[in-house]
N, C-alpha and C. Protein backbone atom coordinates (compact mmCIF):
# COMPACT_ATOMS: atom_id res chain seq x y z
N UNK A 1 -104.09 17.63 -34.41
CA UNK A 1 -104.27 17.19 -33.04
C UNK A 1 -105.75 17.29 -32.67
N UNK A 2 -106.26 16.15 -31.95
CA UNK A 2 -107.73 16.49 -31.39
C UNK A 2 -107.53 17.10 -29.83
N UNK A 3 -108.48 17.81 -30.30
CA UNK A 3 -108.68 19.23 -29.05
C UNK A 3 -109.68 18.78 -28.76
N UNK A 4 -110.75 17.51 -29.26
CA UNK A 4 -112.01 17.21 -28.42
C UNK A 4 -111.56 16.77 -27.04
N UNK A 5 -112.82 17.45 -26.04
CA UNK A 5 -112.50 17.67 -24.80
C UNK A 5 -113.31 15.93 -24.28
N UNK A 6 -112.49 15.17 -23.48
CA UNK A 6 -112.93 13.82 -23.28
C UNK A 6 -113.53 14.56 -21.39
N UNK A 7 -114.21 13.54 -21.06
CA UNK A 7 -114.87 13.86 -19.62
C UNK A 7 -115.29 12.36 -19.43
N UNK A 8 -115.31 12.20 -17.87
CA UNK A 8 -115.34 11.06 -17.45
C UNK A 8 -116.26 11.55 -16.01
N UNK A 9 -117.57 10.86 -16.06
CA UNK A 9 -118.47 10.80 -14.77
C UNK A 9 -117.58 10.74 -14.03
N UNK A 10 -118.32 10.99 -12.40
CA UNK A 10 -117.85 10.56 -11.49
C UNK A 10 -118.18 8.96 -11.14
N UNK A 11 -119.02 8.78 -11.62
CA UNK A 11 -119.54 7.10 -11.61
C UNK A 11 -118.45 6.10 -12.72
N UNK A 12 -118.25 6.97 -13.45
CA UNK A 12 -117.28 5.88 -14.51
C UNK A 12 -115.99 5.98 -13.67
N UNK A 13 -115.68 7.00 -13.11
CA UNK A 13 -114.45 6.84 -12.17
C UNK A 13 -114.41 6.32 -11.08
N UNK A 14 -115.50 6.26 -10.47
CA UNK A 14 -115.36 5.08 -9.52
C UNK A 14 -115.50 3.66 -9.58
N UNK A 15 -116.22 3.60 -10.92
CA UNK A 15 -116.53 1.99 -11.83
C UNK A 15 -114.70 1.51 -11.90
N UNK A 16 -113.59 2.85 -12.49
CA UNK A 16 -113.00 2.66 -13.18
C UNK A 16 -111.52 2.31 -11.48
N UNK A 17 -111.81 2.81 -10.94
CA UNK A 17 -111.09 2.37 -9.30
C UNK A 17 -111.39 1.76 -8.90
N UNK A 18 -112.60 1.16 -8.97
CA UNK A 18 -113.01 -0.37 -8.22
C UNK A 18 -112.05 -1.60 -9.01
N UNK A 19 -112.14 -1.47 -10.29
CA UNK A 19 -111.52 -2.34 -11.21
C UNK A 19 -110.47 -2.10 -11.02
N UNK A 20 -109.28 -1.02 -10.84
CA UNK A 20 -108.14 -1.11 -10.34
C UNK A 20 -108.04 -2.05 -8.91
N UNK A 21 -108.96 -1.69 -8.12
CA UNK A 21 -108.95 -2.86 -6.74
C UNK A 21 -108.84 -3.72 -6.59
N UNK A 22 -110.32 -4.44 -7.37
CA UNK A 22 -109.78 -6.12 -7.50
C UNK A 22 -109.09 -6.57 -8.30
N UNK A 23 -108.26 -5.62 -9.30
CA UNK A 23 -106.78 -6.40 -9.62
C UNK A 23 -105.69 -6.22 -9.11
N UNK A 24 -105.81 -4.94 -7.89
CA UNK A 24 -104.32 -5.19 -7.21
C UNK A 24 -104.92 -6.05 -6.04
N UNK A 25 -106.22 -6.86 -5.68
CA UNK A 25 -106.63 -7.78 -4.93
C UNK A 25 -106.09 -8.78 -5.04
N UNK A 26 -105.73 -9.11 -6.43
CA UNK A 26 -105.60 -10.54 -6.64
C UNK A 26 -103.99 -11.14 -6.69
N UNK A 27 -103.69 -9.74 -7.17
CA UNK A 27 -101.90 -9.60 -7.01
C UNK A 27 -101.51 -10.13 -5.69
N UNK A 28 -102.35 -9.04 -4.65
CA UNK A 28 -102.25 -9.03 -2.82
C UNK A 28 -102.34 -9.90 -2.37
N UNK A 29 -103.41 -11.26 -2.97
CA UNK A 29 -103.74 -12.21 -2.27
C UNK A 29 -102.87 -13.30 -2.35
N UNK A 30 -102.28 -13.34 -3.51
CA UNK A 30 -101.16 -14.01 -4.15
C UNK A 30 -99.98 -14.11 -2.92
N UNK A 31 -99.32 -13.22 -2.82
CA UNK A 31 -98.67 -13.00 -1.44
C UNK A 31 -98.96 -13.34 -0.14
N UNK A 32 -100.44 -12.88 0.06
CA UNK A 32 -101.08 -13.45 1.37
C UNK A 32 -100.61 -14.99 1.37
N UNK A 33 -101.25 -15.15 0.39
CA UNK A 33 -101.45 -16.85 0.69
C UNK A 33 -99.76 -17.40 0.36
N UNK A 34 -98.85 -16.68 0.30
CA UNK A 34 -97.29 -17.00 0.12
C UNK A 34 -96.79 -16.95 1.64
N UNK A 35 -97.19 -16.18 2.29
CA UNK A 35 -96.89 -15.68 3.87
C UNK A 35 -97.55 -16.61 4.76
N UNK A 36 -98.43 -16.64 4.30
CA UNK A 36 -99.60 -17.68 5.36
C UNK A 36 -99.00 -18.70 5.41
N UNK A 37 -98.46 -19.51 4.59
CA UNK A 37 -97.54 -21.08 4.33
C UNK A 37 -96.46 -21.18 4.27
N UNK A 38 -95.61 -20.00 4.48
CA UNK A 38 -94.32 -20.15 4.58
C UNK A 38 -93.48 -21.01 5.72
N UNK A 39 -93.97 -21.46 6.51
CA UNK A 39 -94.18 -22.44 7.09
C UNK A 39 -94.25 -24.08 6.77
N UNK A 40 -94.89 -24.22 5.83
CA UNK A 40 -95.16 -25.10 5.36
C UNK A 40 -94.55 -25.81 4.24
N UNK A 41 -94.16 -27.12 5.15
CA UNK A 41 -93.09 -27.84 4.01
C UNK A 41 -93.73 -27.84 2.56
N UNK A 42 -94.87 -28.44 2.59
CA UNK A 42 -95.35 -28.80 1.33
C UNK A 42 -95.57 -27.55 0.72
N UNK A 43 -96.39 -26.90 1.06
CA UNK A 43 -96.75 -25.36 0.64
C UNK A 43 -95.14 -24.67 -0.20
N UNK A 44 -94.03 -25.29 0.54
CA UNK A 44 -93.10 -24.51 -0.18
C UNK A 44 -92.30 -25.63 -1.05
N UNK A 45 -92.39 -26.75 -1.27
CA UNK A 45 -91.87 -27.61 -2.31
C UNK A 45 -92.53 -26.87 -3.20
N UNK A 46 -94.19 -26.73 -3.76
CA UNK A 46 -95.03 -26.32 -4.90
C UNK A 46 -94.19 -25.00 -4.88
N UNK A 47 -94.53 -24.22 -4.51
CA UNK A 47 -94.44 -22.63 -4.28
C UNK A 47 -93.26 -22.63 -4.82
N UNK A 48 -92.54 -23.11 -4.49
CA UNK A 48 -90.64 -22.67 -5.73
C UNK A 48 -90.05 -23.76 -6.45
N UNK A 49 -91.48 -24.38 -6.91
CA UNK A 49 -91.47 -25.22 -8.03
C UNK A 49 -91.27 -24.16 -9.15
N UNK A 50 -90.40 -23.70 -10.65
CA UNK A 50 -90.05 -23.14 -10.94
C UNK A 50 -91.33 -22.69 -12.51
N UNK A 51 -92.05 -24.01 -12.66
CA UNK A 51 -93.33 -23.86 -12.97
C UNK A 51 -94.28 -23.23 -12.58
N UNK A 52 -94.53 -23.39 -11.54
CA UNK A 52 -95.22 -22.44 -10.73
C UNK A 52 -95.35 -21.14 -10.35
N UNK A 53 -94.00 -20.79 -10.05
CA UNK A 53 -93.18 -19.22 -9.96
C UNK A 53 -93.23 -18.99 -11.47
N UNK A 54 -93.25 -19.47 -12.44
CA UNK A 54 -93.47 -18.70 -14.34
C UNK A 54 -94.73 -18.08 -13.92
N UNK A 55 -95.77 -19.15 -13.77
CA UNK A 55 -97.38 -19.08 -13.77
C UNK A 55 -97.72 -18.11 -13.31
N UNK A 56 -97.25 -18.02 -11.87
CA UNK A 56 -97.48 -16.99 -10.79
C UNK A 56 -97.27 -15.68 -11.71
N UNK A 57 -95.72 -15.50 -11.81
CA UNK A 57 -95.05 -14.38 -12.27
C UNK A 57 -96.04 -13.82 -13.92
N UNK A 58 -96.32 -14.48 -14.18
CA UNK A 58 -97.12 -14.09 -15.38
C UNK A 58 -98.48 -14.02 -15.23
N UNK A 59 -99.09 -14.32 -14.31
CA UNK A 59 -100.38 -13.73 -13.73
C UNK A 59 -100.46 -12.71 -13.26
N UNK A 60 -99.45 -12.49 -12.28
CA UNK A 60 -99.01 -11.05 -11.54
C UNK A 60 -99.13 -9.96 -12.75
N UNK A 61 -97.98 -10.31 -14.03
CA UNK A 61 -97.82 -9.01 -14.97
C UNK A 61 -99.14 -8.91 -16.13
N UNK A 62 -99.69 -9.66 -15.82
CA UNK A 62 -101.32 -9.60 -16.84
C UNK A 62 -102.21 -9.03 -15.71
N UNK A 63 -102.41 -8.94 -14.60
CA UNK A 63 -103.09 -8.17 -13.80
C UNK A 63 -102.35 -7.02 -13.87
N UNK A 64 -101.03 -6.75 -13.76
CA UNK A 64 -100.50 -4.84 -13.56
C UNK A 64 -100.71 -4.51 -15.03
N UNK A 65 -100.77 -5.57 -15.97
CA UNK A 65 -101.43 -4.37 -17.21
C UNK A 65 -102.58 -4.07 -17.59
N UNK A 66 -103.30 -5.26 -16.82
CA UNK A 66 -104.77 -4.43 -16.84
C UNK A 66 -104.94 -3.31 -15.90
N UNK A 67 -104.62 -3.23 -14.43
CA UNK A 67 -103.96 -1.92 -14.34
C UNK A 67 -103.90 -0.75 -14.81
N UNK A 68 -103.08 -0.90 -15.31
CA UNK A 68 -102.11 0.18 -16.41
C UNK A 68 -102.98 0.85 -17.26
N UNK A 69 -103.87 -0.54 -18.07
CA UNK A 69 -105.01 -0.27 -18.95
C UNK A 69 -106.06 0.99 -18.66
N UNK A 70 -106.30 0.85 -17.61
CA UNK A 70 -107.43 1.30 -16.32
C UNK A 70 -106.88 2.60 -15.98
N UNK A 71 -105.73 2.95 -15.63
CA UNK A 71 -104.98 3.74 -15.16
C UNK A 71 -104.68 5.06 -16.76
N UNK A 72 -104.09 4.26 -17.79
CA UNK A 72 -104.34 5.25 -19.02
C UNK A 72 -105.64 6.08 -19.23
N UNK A 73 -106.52 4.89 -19.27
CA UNK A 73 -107.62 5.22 -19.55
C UNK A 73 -108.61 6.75 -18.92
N UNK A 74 -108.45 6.19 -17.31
CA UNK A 74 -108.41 7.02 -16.68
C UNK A 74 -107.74 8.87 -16.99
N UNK A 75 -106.66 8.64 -16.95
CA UNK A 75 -105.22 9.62 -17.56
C UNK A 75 -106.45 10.63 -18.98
N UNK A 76 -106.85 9.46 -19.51
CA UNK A 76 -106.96 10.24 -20.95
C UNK A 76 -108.39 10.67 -20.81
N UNK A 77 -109.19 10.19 -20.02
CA UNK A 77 -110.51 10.95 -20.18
C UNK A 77 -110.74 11.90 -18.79
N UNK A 78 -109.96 12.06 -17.94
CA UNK A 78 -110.08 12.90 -16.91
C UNK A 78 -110.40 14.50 -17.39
């Protein structure tokens, strides 16, 4: 087992939470702009076009694993 001791600045940890931000930004905005047009005929023909909802849905889970990425990372050098 490695017992080397990992350490993480306080600057790499805040490098490393900013980058958590603007990817739960982009998740957030995703929604925003789902709410904002819900209203909207056209806005919702596209929007639950079932193409679209894949795209979406698989953008969403490639942003929570970079995330995740960020979040281990974090975990292991704290």
């Amino acid at each position: 087992m490695n017992n080397k001791k990992k350490c993480m600045s306080n600057k790499q940890l805040s490098i490393h939470l900013k980058l958590i931000k603007i990817e739960a930004n982009k998740i957030k905005e995703k929604f925003e702009i789902i709410d904002m047009n819900k209203n909207d005929l056209e806005f919702g023909e596209w929007v639950n076009d079932l193409g679209y909802l894949k795209f979406s849905t698989e953008e969403c889970l490639n942003e929570i694993k970079i995330i995740k990425r960020y979040i281990n990372y974090i975990a292991e050098n704290l």
